[in-house]
N, C-alpha and C. Protein backbone atom coordinates (compact mmCIF):
# COMPACT_ATOMS: atom_id res chain seq x y z
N UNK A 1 -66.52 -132.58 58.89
CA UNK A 1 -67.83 -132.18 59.38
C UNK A 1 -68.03 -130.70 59.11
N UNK A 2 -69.07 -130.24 59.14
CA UNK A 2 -69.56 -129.07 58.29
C UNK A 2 -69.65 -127.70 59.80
N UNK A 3 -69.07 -127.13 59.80
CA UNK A 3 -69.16 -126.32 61.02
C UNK A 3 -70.27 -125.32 60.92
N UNK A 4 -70.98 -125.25 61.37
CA UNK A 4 -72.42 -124.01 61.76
C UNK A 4 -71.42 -122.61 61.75
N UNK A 5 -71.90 -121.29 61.03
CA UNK A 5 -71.99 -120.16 61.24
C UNK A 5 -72.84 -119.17 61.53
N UNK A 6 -72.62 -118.11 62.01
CA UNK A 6 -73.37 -117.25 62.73
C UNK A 6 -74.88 -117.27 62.32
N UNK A 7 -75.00 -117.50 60.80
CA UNK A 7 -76.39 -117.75 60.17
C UNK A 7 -77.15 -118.88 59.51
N UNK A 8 -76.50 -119.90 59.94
CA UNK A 8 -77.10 -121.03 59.75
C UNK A 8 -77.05 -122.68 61.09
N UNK A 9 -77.71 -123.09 61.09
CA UNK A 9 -77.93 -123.35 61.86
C UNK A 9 -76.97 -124.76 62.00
N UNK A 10 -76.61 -125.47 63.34
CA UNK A 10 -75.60 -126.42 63.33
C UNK A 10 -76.47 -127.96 63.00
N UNK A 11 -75.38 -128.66 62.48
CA UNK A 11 -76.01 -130.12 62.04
C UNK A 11 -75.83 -130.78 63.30
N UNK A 12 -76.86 -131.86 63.21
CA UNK A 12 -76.64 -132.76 64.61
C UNK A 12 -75.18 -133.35 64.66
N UNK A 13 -74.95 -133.39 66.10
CA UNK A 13 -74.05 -134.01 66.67
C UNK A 13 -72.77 -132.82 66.47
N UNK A 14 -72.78 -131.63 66.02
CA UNK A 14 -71.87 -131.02 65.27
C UNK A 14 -71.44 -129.97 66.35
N UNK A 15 -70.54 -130.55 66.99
CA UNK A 15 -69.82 -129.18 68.49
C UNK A 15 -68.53 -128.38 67.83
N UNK A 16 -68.04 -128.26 66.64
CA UNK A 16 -66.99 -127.74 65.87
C UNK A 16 -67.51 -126.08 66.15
N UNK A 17 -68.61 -126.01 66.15
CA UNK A 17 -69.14 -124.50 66.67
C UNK A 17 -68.38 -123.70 67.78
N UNK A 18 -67.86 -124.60 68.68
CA UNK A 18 -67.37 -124.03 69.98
C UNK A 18 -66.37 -123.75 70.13
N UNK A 19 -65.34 -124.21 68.32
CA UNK A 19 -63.59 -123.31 68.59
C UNK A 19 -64.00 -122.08 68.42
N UNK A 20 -65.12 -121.61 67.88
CA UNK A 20 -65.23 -120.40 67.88
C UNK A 20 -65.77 -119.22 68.29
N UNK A 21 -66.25 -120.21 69.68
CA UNK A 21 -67.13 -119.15 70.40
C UNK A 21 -66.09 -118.40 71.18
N UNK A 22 -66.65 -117.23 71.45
CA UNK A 22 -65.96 -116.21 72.41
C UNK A 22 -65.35 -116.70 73.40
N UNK A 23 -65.79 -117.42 74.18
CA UNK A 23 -66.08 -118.02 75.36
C UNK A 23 -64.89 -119.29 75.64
N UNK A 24 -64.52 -119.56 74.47
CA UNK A 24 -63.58 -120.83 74.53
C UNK A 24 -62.15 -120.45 74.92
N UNK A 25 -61.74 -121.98 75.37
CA UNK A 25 -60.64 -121.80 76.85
C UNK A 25 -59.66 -121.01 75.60
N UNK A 26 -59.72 -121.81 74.38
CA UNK A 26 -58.12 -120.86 73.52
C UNK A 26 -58.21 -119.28 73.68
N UNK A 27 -59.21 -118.83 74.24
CA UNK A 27 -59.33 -117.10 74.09
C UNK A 27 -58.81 -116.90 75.45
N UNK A 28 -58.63 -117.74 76.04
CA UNK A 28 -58.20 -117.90 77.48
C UNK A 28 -59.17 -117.29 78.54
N UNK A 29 -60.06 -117.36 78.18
CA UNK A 29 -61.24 -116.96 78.47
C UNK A 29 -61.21 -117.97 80.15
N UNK A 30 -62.04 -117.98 81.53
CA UNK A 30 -62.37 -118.84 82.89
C UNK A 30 -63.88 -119.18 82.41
N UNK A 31 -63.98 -120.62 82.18
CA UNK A 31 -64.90 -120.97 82.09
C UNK A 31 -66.11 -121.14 83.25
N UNK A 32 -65.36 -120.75 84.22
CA UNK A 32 -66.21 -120.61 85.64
C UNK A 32 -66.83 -119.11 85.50
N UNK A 33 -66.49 -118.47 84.66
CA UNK A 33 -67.19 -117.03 84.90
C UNK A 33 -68.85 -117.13 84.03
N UNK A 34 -68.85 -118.74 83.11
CA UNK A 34 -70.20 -118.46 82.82
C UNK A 34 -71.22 -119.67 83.70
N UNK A 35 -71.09 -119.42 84.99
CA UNK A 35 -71.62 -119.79 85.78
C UNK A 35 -71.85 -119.60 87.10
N UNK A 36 -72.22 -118.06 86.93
CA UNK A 36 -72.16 -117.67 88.12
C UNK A 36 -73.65 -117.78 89.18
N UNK A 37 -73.61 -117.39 90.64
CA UNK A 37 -74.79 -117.66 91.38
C UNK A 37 -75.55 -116.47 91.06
N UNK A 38 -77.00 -116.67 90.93
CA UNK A 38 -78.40 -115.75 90.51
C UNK A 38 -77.59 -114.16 90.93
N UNK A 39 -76.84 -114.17 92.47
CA UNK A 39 -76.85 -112.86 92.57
C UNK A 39 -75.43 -112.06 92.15
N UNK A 40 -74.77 -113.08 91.53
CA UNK A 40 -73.48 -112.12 91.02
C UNK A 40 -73.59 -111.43 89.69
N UNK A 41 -74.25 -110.45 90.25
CA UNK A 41 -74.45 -109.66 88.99
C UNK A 41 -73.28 -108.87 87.95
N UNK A 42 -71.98 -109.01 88.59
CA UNK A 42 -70.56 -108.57 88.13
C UNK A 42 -70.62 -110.06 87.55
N UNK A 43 -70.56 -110.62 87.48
CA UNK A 43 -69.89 -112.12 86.88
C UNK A 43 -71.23 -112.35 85.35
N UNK A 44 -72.62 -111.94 86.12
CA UNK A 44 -73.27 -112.29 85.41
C UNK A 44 -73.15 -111.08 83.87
N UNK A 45 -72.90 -110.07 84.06
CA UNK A 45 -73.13 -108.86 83.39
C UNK A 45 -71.55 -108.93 82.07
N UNK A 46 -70.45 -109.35 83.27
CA UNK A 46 -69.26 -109.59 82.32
C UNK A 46 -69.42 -111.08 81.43
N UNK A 47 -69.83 -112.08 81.92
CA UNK A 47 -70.49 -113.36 80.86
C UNK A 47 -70.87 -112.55 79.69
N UNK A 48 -72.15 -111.86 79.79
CA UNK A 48 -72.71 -111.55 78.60
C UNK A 48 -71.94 -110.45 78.41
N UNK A 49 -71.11 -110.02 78.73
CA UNK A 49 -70.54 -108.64 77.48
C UNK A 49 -69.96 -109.74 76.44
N UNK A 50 -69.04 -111.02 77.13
CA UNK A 50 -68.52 -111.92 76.57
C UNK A 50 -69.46 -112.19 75.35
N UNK A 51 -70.58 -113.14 75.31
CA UNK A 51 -71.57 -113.46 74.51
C UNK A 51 -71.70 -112.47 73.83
N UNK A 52 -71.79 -110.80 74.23
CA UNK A 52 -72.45 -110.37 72.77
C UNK A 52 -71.23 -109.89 71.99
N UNK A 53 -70.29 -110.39 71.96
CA UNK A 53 -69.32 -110.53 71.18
C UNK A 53 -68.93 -111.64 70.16
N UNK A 54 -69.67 -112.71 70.64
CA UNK A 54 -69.45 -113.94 70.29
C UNK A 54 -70.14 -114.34 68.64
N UNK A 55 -69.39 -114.95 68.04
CA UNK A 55 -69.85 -115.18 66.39
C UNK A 55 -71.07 -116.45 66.24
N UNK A 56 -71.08 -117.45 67.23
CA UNK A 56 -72.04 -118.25 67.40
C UNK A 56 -72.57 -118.16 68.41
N UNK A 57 -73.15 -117.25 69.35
CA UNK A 57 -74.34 -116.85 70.27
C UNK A 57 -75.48 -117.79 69.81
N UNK A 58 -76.23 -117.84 68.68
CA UNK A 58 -77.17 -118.20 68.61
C UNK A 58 -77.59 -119.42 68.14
N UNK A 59 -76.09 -120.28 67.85
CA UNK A 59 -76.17 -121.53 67.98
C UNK A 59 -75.65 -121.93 69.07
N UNK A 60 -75.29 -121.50 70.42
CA UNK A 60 -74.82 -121.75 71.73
C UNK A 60 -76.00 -121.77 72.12
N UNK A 61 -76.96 -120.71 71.79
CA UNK A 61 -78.05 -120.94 72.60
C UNK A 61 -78.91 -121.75 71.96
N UNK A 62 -79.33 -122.41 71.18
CA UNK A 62 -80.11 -123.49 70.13
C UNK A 62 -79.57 -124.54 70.47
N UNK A 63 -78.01 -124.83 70.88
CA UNK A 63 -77.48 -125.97 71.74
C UNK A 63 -77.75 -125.99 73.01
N UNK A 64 -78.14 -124.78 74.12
CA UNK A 64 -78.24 -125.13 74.98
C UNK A 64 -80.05 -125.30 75.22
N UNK A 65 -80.76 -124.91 74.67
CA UNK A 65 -82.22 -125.25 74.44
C UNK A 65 -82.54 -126.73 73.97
N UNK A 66 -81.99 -126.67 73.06
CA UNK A 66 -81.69 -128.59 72.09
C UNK A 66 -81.42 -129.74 73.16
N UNK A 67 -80.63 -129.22 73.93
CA UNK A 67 -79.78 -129.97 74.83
C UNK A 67 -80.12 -130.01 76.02
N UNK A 68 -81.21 -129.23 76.19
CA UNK A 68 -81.90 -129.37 77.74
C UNK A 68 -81.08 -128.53 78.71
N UNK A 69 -79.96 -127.89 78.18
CA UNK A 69 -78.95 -127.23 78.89
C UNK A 69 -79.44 -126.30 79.70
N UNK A 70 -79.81 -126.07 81.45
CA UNK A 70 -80.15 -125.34 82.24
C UNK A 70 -79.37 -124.67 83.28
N UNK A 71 -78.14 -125.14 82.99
CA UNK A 71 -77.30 -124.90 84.09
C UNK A 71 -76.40 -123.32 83.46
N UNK A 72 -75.94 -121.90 84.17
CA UNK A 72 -75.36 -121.10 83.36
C UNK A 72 -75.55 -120.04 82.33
N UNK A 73 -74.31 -119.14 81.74
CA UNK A 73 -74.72 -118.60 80.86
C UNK A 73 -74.59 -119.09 79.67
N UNK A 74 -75.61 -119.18 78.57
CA UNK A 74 -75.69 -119.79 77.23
C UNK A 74 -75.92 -118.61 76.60
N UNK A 75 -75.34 -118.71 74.97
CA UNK A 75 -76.14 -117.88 74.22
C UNK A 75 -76.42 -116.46 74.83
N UNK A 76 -75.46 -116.10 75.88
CA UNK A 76 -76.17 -114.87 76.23
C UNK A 76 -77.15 -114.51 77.37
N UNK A 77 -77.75 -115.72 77.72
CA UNK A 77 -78.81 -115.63 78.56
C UNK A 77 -78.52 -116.59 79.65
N UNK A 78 -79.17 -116.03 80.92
CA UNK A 78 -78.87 -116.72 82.23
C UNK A 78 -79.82 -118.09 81.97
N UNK A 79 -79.96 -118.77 82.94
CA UNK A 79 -80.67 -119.85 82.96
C UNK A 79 -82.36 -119.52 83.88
N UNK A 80 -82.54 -118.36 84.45
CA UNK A 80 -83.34 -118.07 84.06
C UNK A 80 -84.15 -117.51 83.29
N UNK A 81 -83.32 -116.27 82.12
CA UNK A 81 -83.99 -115.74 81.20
C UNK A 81 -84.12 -117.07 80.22
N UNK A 82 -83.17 -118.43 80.21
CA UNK A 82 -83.83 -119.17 79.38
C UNK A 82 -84.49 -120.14 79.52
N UNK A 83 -85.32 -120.14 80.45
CA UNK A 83 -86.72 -121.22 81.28
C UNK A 83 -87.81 -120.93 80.24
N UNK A 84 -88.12 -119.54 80.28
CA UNK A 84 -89.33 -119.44 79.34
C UNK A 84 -89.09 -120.19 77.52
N UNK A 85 -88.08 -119.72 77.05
CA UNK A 85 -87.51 -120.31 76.11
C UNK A 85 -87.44 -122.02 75.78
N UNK A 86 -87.34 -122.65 76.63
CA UNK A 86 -87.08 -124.36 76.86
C UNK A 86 -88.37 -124.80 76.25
N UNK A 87 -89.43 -123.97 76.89
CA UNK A 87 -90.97 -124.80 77.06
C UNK A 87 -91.44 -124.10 75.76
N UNK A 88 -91.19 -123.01 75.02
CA UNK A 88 -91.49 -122.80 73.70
C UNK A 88 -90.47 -123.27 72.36
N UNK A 89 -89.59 -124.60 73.21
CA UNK A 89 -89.15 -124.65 71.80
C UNK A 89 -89.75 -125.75 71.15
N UNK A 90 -90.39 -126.82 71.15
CA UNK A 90 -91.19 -127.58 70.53
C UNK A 90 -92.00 -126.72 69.46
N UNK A 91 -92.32 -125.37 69.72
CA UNK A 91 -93.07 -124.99 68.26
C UNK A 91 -92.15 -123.81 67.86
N UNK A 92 -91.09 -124.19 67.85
CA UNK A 92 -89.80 -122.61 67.33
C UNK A 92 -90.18 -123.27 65.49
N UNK A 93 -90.43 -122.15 65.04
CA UNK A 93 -90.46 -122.73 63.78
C UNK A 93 -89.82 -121.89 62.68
N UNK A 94 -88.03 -121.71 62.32
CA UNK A 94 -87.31 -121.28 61.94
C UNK A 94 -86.85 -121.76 60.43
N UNK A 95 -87.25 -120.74 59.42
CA UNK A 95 -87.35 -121.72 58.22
C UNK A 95 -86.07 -121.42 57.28
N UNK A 96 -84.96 -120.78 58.13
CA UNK A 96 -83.56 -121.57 57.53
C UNK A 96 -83.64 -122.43 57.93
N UNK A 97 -83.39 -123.38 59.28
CA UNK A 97 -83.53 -124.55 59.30
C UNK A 97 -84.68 -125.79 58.54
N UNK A 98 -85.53 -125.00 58.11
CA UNK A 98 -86.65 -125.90 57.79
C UNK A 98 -85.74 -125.79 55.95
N UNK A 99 -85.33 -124.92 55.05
CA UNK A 99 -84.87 -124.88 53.90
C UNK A 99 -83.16 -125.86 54.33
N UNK A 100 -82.57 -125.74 55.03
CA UNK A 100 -81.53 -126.39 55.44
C UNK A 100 -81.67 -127.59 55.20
N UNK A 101 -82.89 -128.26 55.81
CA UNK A 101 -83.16 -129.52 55.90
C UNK A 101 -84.10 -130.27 54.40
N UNK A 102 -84.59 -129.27 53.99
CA UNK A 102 -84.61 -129.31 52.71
C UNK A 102 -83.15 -129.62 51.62
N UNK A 103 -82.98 -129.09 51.62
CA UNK A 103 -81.43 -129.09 50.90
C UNK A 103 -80.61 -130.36 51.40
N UNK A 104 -80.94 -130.88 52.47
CA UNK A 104 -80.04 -132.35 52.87
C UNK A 104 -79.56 -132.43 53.75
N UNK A 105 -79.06 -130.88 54.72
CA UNK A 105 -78.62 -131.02 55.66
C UNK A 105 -79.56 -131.80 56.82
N UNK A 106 -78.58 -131.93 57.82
CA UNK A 106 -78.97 -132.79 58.92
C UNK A 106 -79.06 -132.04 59.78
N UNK A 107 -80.29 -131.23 60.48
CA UNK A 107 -80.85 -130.07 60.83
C UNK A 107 -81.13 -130.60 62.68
N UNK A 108 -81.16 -130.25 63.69
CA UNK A 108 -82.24 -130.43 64.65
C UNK A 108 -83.87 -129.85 64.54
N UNK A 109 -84.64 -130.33 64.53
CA UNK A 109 -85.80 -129.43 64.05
C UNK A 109 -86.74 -129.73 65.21
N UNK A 110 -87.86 -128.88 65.43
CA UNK A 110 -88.88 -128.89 66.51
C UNK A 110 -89.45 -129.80 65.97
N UNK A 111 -90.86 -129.49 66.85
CA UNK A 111 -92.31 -130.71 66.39
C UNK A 111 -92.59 -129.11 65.18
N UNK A 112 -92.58 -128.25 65.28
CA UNK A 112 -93.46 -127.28 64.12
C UNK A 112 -92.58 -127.37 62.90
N UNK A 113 -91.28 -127.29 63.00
CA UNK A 113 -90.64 -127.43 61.92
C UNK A 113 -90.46 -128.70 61.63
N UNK A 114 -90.08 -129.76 62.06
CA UNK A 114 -90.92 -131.13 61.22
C UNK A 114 -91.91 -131.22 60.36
N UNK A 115 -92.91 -130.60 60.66
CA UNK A 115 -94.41 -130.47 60.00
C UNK A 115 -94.10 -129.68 58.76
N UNK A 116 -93.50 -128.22 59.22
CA UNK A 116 -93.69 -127.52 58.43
C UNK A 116 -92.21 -128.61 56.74
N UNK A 117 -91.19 -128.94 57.46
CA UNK A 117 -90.64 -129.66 56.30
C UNK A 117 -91.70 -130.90 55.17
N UNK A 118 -92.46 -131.39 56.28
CA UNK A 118 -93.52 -132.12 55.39
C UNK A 118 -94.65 -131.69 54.33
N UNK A 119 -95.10 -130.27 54.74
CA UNK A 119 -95.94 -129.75 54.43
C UNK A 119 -95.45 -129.07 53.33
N UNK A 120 -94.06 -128.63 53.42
CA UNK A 120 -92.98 -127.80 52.14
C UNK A 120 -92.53 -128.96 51.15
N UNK A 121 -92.28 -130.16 51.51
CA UNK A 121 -92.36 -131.75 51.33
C UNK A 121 -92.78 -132.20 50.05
N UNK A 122 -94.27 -131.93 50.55
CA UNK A 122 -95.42 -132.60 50.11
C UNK A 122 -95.81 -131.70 48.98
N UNK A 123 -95.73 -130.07 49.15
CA UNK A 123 -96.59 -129.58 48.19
C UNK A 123 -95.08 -129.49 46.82
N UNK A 124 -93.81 -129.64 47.49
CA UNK A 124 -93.18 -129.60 46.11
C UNK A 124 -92.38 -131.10 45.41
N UNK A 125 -93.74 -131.86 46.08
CA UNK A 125 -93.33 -133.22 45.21
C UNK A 125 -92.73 -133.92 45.54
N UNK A 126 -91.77 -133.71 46.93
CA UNK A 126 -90.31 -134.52 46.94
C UNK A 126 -91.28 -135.89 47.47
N UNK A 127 -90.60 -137.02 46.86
CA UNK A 127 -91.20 -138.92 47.35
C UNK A 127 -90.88 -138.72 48.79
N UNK A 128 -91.74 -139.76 48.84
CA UNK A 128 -92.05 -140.27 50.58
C UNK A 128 -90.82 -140.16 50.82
N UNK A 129 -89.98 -141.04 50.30
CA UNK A 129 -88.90 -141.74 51.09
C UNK A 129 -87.46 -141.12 50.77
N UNK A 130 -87.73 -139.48 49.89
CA UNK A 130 -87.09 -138.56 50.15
C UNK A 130 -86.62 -138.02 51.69
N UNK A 131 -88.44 -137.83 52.14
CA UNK A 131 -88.82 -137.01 53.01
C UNK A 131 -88.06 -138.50 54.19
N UNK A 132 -88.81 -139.55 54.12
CA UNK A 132 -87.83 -140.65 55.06
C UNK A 132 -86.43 -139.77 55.16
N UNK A 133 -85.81 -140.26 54.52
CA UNK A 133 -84.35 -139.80 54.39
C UNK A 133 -84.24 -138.52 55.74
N UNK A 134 -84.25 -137.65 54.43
CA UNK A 134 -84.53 -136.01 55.52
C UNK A 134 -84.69 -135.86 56.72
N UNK A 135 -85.72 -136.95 57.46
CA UNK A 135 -86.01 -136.72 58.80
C UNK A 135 -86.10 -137.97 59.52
N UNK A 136 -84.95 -138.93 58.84
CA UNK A 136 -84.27 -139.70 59.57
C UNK A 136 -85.55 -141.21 60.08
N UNK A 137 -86.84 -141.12 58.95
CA UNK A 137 -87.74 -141.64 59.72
C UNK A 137 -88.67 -142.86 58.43
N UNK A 138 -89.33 -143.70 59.22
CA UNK A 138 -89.44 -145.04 58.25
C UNK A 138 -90.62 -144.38 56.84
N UNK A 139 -90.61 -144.58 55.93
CA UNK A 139 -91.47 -144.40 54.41
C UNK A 139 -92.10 -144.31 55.09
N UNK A 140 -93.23 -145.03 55.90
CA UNK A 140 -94.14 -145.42 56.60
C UNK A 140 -94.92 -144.18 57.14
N UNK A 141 -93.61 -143.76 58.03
CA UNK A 141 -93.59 -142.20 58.85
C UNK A 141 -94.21 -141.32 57.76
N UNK A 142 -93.25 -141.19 56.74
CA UNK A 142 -93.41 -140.46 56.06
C UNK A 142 -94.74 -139.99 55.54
N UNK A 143 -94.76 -141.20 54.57
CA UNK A 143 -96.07 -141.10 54.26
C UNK A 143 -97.59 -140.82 55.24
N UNK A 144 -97.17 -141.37 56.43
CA UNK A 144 -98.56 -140.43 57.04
C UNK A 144 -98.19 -139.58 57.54
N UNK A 145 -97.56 -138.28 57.44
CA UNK A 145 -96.73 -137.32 57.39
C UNK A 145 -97.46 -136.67 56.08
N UNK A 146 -97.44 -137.31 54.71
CA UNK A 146 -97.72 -136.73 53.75
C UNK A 146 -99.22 -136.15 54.45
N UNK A 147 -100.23 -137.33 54.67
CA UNK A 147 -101.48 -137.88 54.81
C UNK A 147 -102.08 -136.43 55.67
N UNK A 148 -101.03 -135.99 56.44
CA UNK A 148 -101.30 -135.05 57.38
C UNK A 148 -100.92 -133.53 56.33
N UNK A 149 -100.52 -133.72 56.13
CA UNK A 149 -100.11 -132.41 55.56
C UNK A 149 -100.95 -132.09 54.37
N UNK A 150 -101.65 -133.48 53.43
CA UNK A 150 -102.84 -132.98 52.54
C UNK A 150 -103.64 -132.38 53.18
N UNK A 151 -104.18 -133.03 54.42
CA UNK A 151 -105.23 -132.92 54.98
C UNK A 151 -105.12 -131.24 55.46
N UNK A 152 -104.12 -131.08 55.92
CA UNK A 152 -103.80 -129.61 56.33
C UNK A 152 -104.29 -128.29 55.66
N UNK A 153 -103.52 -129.18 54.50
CA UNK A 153 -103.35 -127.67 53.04
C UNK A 153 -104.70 -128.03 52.36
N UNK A 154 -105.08 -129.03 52.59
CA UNK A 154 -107.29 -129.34 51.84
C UNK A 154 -108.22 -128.41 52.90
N UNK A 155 -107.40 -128.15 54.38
CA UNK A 155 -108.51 -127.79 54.93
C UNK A 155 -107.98 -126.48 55.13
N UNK A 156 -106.98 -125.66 55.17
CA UNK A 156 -107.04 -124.47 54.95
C UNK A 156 -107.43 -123.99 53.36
N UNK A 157 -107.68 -124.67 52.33
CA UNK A 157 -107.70 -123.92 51.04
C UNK A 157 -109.08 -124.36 50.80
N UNK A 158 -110.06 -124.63 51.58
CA UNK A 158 -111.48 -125.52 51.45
C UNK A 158 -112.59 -124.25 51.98
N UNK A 159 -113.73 -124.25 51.69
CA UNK A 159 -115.14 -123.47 52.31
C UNK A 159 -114.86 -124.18 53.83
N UNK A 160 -115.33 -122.97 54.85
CA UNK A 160 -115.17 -123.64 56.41
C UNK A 160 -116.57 -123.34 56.58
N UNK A 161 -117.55 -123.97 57.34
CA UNK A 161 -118.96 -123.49 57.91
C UNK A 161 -118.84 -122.86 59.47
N UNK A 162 -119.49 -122.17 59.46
CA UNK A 162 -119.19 -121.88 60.79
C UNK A 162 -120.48 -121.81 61.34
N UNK A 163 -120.67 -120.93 62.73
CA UNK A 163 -122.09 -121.02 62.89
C UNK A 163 -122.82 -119.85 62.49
N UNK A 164 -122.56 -118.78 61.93
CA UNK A 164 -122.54 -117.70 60.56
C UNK A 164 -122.98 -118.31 59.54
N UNK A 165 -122.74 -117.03 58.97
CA UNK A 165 -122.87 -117.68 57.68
C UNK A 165 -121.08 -117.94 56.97
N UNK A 166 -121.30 -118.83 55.71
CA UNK A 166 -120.21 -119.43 55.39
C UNK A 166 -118.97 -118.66 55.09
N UNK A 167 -117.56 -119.06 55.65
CA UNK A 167 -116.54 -118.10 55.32
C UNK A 167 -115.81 -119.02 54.28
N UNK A 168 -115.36 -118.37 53.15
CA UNK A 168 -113.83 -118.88 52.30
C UNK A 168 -112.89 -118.23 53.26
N UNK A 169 -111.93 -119.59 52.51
CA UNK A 169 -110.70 -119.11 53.34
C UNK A 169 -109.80 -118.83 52.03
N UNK A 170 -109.36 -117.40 51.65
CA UNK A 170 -108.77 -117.31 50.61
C UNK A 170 -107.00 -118.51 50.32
N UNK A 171 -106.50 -118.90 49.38
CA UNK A 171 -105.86 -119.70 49.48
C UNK A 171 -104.25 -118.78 50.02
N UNK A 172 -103.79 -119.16 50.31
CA UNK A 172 -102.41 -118.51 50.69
C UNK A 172 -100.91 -118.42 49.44
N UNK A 173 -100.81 -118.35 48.48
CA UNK A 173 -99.47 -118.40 48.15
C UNK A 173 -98.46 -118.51 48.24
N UNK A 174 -97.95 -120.09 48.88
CA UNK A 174 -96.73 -120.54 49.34
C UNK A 174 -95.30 -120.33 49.02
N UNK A 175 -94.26 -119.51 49.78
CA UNK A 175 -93.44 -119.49 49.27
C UNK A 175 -92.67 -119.88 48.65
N UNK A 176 -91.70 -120.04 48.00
CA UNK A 176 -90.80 -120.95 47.21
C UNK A 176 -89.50 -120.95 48.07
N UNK A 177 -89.08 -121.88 48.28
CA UNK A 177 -87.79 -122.35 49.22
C UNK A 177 -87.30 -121.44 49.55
N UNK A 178 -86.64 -120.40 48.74
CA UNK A 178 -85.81 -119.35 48.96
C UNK A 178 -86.18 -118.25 49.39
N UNK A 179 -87.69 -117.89 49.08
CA UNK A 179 -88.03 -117.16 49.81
C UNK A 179 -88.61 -116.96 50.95
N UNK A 180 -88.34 -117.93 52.01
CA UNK A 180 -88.88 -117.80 53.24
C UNK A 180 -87.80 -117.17 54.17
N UNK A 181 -88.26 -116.63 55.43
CA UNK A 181 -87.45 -116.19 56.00
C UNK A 181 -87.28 -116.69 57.57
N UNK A 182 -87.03 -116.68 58.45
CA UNK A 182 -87.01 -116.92 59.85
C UNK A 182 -88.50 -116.25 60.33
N UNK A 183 -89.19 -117.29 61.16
CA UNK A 183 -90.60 -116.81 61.93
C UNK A 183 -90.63 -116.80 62.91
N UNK A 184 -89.51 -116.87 64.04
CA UNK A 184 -89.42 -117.12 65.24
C UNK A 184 -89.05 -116.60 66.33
């Protein structure tokens, strides 16, 4: 199995990430210290010196967001600095993962990066049932997946009316795989 590093993101089902977190029992690290109560601010403060040491921080915390994980310190962050985080990850839209999943890997992806893989998909040709494959989902899916994503890229590159007078919407120049970067 393919282990996640500090800059790319982990494949599903893939916990090989965690021989190498800071945090793990082989460092002999007390796993009770990343769970401390709201007001131990000594417990809470030494957790994260831990974390920002750590080589996968930011797939600890993408696992503990992914994972519904609320309990503790993750990634660095208490479980309340990561409440706000939970409810914005449905539109995290991170396009190593979105090129990751391009390339074949087996990615976790939001609802925005789903789209956005269809929409990167669609305009560079790959078949329906490529895109099936990729995101684990029936031709079927796919294809109205495509259906959505013409419709997308027809109506941002189309004349819009408004109640003005008429605006173009100049067309955008889509990156090419490699050159995208993280938007999130």
């Amino acid at each position: 199995m393919h282990s996640a590093t500090a800059n790319e993101p982990r494949t599903l089902g893939d916990h090989t990430w965690q021989d190498q977190a800071a945090c793990s029992t082989s460092h002999g690290t007390d796993p009770e210290l990343f769970f401390p109560e709201p007001d131990e601010i000594d417990r809470i403060t030494a957790a994260k010196s831990i974390c920002a040491q750590c080589p996968v921080r930011r797939t600890c915390l993408d696992s503990a967001l992914e994972n519904g994980d609320r309990d503790g310190v993750r990634g660095g962050l208490t479980e309340e600095e990561r409440d706000a985080l939970h409810s914005k990850l449905p539109e995290r839209l991170d396009y190593a993962r979105i090129n990751d999943t391009l390339a074949g890997r087996d990615v976790h992806l939001s609802r925005a990066e789903r789209r956005a893989v269809a929409r990167n998909a669609h305009q560079a040709g790959i078949p329906a049932d490529q895109l099936a494959r990729l995101l684990k989902i029936t031709k079927e899916h796919a294809q109205k997946l495509y259906r959505r994503a013409a419709r997308e890229i027809r109506n941002r590159n189309t004349t819009q009316k408004t109640g003005s007078p008429t605006v173009t919407v100049t067309p955008v120049k889509t990156p090419a795989r490699a050159d995208l970067g993280t938007a999130a």
